[in-house]
C-alpha atoms as a PDB file:
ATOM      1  CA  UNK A   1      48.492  13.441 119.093  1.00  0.00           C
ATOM      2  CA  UNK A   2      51.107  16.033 118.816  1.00  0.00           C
ATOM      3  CA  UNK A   3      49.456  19.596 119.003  1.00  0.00           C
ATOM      4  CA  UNK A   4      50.299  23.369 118.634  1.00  0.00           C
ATOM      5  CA  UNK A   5      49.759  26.476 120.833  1.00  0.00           C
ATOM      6  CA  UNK A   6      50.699  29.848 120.408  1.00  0.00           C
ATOM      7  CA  UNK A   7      52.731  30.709 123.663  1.00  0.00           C
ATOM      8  CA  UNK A   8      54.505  33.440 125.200  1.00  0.00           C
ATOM      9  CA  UNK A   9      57.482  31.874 127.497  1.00  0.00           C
ATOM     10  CA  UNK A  10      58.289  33.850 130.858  1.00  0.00           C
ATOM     11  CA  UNK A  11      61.742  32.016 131.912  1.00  0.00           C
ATOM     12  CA  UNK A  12      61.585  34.694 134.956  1.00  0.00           C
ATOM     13  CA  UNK A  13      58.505  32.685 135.815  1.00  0.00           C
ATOM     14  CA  UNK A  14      60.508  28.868 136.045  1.00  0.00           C
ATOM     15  CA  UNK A  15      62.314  29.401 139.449  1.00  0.00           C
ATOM     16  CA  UNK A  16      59.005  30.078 140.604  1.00  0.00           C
ATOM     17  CA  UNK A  17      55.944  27.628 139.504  1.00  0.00           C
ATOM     18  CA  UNK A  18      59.037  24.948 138.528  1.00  0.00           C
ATOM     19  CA  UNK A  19      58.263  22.959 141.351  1.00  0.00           C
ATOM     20  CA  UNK A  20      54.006  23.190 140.767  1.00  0.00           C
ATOM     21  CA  UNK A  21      54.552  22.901 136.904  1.00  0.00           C
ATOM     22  CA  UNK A  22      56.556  19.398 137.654  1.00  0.00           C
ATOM     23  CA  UNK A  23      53.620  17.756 139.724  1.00  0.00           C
ATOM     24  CA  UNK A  24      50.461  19.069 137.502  1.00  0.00           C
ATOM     25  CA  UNK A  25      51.996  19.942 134.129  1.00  0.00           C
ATOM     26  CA  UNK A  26      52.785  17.256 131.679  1.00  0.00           C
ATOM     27  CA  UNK A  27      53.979  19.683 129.178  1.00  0.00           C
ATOM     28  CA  UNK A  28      57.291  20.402 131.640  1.00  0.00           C
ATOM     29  CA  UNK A  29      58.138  16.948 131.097  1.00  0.00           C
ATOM     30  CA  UNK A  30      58.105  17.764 127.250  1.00  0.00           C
ATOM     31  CA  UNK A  31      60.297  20.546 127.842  1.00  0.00           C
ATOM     32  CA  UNK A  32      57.668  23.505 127.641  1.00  0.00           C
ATOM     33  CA  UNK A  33      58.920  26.252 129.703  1.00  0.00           C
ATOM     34  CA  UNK A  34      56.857  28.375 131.780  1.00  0.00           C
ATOM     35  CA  UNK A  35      54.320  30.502 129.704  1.00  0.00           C
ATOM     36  CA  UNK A  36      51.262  32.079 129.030  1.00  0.00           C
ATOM     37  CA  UNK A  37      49.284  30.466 126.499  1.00  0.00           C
ATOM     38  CA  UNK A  38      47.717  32.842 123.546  1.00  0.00           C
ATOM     39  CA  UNK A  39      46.091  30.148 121.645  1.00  0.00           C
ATOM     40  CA  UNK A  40      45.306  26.369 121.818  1.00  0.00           C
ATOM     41  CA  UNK A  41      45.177  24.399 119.985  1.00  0.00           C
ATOM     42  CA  UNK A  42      46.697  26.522 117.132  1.00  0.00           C
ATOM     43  CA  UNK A  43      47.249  24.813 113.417  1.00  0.00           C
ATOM     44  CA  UNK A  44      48.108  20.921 113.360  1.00  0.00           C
ATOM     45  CA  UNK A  45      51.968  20.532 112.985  1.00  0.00           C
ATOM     46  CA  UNK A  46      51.811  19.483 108.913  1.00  0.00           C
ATOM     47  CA  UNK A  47      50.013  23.104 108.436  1.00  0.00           C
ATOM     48  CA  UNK A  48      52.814  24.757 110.745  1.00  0.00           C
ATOM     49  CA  UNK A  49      54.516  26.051 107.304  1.00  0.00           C
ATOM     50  CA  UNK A  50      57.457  28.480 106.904  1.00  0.00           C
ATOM     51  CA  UNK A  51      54.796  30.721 105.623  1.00  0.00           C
ATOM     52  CA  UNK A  52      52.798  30.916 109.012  1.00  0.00           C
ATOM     53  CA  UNK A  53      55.561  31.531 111.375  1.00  0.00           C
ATOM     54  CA  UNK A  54      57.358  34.042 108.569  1.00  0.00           C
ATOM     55  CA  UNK A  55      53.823  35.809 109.578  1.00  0.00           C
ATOM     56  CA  UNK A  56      53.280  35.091 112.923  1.00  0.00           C
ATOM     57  CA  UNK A  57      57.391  36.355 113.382  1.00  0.00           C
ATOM     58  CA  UNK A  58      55.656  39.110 111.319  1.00  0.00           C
ATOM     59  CA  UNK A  59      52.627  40.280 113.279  1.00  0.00           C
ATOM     60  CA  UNK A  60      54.130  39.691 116.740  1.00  0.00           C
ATOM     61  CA  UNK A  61      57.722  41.438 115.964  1.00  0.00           C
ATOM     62  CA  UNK A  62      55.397  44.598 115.277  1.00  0.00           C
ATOM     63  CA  UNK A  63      53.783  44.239 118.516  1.00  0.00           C
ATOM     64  CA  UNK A  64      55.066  46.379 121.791  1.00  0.00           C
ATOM     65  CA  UNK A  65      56.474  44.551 123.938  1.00  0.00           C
ATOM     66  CA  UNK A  66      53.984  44.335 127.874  1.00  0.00           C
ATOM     67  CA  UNK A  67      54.351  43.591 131.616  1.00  0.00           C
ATOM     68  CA  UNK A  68      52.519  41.257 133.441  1.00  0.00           C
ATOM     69  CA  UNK A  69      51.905  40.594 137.121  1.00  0.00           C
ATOM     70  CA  UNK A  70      50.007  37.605 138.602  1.00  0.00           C
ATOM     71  CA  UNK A  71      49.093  38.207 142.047  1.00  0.00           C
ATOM     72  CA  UNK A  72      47.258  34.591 143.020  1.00  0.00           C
ATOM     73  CA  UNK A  73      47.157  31.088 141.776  1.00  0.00           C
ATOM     74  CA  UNK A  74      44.303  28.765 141.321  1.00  0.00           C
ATOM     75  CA  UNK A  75      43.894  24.969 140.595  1.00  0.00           C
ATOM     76  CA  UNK A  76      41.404  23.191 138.872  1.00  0.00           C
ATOM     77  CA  UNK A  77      41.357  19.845 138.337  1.00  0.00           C
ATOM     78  CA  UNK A  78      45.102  18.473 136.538  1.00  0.00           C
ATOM     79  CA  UNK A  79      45.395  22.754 135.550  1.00  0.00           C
ATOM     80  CA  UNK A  80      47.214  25.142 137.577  1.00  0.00           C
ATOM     81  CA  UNK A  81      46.515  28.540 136.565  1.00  0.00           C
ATOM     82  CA  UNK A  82      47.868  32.077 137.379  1.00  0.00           C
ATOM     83  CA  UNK A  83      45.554  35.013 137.343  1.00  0.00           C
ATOM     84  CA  UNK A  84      47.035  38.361 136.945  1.00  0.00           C
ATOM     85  CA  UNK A  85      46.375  41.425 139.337  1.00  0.00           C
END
């Protein structure tokens, strides 16, 4: 089944969790860069219409930009997770 999510990518990030993202992360092997996730799931791909991401370009181009930091990492099972600090 072929999903959504509402992501914000952090390419800095790659060099970093590349290596983690590889062994636990079955989305790297899609492709999906390092991120944060926002939402998931988000809308099924058939209701993914020009429309929504006119809005979503929309809402989030009117949002400041932020900084993040994530000072440790965690694992649960199949998940690796950062948790800012």
């Amino acid at each position: 089944m072929i999903e959504s999510a509402l992501v914000v990518l952090i390419p800095e990030a790659e060099v970093l969790v590349k290596s983690f993202r590889d062994r636990y992360d079955p989305q790297a092997a899609l492709g999906v860069p390092a991120h944060v996730t926002v939402l998931y799931p988000f809308k099924s791909p058939k209701e993914l219409t020009a429309d929504v991401i006119q809005s979503l370009e929309e809402l989030f181009g009117e949002s400041p930009g932020f900084s993040a930091s994530f000072a440790e990492t965690r694992r649960f099972p199949g998940v690796l997770r950062h948790f800012g600090g």
